[in-house]
Protein backbone atom coordinates (compact mmCIF):
# COMPACT_ATOMS: atom_id res chain seq x y z
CA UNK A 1 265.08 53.80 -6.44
CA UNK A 2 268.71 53.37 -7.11
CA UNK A 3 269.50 56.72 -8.36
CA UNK A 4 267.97 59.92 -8.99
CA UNK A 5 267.89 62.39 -12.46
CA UNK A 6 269.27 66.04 -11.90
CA UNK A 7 268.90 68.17 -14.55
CA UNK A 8 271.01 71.65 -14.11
CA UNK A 9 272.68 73.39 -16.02
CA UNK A 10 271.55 72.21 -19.11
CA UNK A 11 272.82 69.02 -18.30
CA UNK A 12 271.94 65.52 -16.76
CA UNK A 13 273.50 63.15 -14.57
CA UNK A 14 272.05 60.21 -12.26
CA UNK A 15 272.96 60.15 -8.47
CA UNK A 16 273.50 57.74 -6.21
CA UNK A 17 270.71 57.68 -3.98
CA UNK A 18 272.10 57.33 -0.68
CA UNK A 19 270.22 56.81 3.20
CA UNK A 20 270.61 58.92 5.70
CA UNK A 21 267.84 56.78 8.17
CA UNK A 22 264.49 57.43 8.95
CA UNK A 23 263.05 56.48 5.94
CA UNK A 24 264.98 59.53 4.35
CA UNK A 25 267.54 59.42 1.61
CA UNK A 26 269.81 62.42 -0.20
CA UNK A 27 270.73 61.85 -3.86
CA UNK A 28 275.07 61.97 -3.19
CA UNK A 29 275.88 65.22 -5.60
CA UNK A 30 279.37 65.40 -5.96
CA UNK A 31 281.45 67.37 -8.68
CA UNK A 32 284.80 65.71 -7.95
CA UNK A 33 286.30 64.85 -11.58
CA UNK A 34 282.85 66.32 -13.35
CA UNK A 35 284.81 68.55 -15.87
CA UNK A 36 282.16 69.35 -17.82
CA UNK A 37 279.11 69.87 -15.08
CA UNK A 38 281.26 72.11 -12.75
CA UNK A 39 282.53 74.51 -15.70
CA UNK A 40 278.82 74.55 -16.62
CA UNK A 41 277.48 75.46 -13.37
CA UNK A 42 280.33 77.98 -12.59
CA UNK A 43 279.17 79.67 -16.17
CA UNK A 44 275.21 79.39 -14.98
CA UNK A 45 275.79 80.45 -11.92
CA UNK A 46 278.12 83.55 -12.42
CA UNK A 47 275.51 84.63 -14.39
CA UNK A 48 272.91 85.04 -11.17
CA UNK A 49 275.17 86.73 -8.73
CA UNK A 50 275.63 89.74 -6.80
CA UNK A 51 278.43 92.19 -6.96
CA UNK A 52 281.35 90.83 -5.01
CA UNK A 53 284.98 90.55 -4.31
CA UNK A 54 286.10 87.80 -3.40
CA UNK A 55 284.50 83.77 -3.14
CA UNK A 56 284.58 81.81 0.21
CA UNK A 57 283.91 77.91 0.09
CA UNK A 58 284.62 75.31 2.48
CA UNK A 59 286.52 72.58 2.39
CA UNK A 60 285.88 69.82 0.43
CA UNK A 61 283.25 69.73 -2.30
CA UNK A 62 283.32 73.26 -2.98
CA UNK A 63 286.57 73.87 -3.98
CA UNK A 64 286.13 72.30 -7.92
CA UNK A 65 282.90 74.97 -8.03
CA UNK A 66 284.29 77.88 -6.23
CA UNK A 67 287.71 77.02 -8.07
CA UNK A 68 285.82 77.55 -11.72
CA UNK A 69 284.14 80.60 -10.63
CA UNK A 70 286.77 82.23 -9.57
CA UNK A 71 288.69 80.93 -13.06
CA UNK A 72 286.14 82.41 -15.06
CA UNK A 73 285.38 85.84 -13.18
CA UNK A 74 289.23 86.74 -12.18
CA UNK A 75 288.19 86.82 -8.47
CA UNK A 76 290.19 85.18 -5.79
CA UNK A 77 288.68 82.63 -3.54
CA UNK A 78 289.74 81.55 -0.65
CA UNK A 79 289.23 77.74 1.05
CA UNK A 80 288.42 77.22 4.70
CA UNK A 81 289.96 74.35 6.02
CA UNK A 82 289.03 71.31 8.24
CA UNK A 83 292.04 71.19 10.22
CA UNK A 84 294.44 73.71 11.10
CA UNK A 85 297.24 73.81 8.82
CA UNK A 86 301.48 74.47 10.30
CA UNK A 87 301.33 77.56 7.28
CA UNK A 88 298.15 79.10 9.01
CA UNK A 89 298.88 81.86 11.38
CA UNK A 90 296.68 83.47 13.54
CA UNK A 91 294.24 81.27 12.38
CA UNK A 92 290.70 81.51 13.36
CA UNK A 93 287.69 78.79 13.87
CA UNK A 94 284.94 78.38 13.83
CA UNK A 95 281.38 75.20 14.74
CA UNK A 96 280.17 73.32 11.98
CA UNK A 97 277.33 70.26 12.19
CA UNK A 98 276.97 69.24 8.31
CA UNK A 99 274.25 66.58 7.40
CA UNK A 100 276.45 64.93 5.32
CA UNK A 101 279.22 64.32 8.12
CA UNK A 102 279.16 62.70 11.37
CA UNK A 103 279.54 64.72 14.40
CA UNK A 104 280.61 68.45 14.63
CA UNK A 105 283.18 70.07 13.08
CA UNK A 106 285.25 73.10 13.08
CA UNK A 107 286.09 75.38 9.96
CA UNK A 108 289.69 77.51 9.79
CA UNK A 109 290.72 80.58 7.92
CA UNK A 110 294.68 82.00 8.27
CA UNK A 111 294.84 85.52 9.87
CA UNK A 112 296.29 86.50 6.29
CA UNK A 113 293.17 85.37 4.40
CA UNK A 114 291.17 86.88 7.70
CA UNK A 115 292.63 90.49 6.46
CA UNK A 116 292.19 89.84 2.80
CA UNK A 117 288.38 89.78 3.57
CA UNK A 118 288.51 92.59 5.72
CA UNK A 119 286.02 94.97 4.05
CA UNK A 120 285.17 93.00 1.00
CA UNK A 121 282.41 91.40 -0.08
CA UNK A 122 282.33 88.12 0.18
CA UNK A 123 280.19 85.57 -2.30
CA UNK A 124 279.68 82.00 0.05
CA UNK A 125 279.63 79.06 -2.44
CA UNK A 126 278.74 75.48 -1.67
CA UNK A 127 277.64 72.78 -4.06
CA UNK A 128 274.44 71.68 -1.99
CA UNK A 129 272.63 73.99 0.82
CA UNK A 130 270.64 71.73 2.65
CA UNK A 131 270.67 72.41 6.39
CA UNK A 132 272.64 75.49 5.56
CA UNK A 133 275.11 74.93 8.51
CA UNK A 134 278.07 74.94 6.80
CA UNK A 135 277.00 78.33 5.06
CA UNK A 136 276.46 79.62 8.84
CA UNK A 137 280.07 78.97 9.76
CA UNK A 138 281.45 80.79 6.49
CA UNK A 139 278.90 83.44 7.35
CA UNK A 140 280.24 83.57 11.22
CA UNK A 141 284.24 83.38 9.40
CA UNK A 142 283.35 86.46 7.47
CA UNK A 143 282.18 88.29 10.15
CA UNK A 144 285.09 87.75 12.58
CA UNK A 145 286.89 88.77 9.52
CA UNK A 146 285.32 92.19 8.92
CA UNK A 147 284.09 91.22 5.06
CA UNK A 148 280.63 91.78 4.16
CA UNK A 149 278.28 88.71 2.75
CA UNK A 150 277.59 89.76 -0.41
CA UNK A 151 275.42 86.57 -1.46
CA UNK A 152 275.38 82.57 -1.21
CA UNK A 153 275.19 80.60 -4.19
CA UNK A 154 274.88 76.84 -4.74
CA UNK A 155 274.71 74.56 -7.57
CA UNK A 156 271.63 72.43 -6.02
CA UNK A 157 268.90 73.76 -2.94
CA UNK A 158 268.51 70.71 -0.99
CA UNK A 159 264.97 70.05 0.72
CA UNK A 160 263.78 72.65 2.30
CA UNK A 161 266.55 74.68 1.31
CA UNK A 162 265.22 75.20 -2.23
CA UNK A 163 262.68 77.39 -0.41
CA UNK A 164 265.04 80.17 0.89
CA UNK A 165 265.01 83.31 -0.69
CA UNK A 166 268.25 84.13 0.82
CA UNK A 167 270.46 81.47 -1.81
CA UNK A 168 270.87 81.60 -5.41
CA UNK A 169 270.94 78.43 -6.58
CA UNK A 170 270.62 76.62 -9.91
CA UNK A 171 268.24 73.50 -9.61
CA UNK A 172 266.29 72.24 -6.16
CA UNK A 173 266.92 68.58 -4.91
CA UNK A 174 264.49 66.51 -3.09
CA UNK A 175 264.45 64.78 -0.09
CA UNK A 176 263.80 61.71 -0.98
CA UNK A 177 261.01 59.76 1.58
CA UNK A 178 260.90 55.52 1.38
């Protein structure tokens, strides 16, 4: 198998099925330069969600999603970084260990956007929960930061993920076994 139909959203694309070893491959979602799919899933998705304040994605392949949503609704959202950035004072960081990158990595928020979630509540968006690490560390940023998790949305459950009742999420996505 070469690639892999997703349906969401009421519409369909075919991924790149991609190894990860093991006999275990992911089908590679990405929404990079996907007009169309990310306005639709930002519109499908807003539709599901808790009350909240503010939107918290990390760095990269949340930001067209999280970018949408927060176009649509009027809410801010704010990026955490994978490097500390020279404009980022006070920042604060925190452990992440992704599936879909090597080795761990750290996550950063600014002590300004640290106070701007002080108190609110905070929507975490991804586009794929799989392990659910990377939620964890925007979990353990808005905690250090005082805000209050309001939800965690995805466009796509990965695996086991798509069993969580914790997520809202649009469409599940295999594992795919060789």
């Amino acid at each position: 198998m070469d690639t892999y139909r997703l349906q969401v959203a009421g519409l369909e694309r075919d991924l790149p099925v991609c190894p990860l070893g093991n006999g275990v491959s992911i089908a590679g979602f990405v929404m990079f330069s996907d007009v169309e799919l990310t306005i639709a899933c930002a519109t499908e998705l807003l539709k599901k969600l808790p009350e909240h304040d503010v939107l918290l994605t990390a760095e990269s392949k949340g930001i067209p999603l999280a970018y949408e949503m927060s176009r649509q609704s009027g809410k801010r959202y704010i990026l955490a970084r994978k490097s500390k950035k020279l404009y980022m004072k006070n920042a604060v960081e925190v452990d992440v260990q992704s599936i879909t990158t090597a080795g761990l990595q750290k996550l950063y928020l600014s002590g300004e956007d640290m106070e701007y979630l002080k108190g609110k509540r905070v929507l975490l968006v991804d586009d794929v929960i799989s392990t659910g690490e990377s939620l964890r560390a925007l979990e353990k940023l808005t905690e250090k930061a005082g805000g209050i998790v309001a939800g965690k949305a995805a466009v796509l459950a990965e695996g086991d993920a798509s069993k969580r009742d914790d997520i809202i999420f649009l469409a599940p996505l295999p594992l795919i076994h060789e």
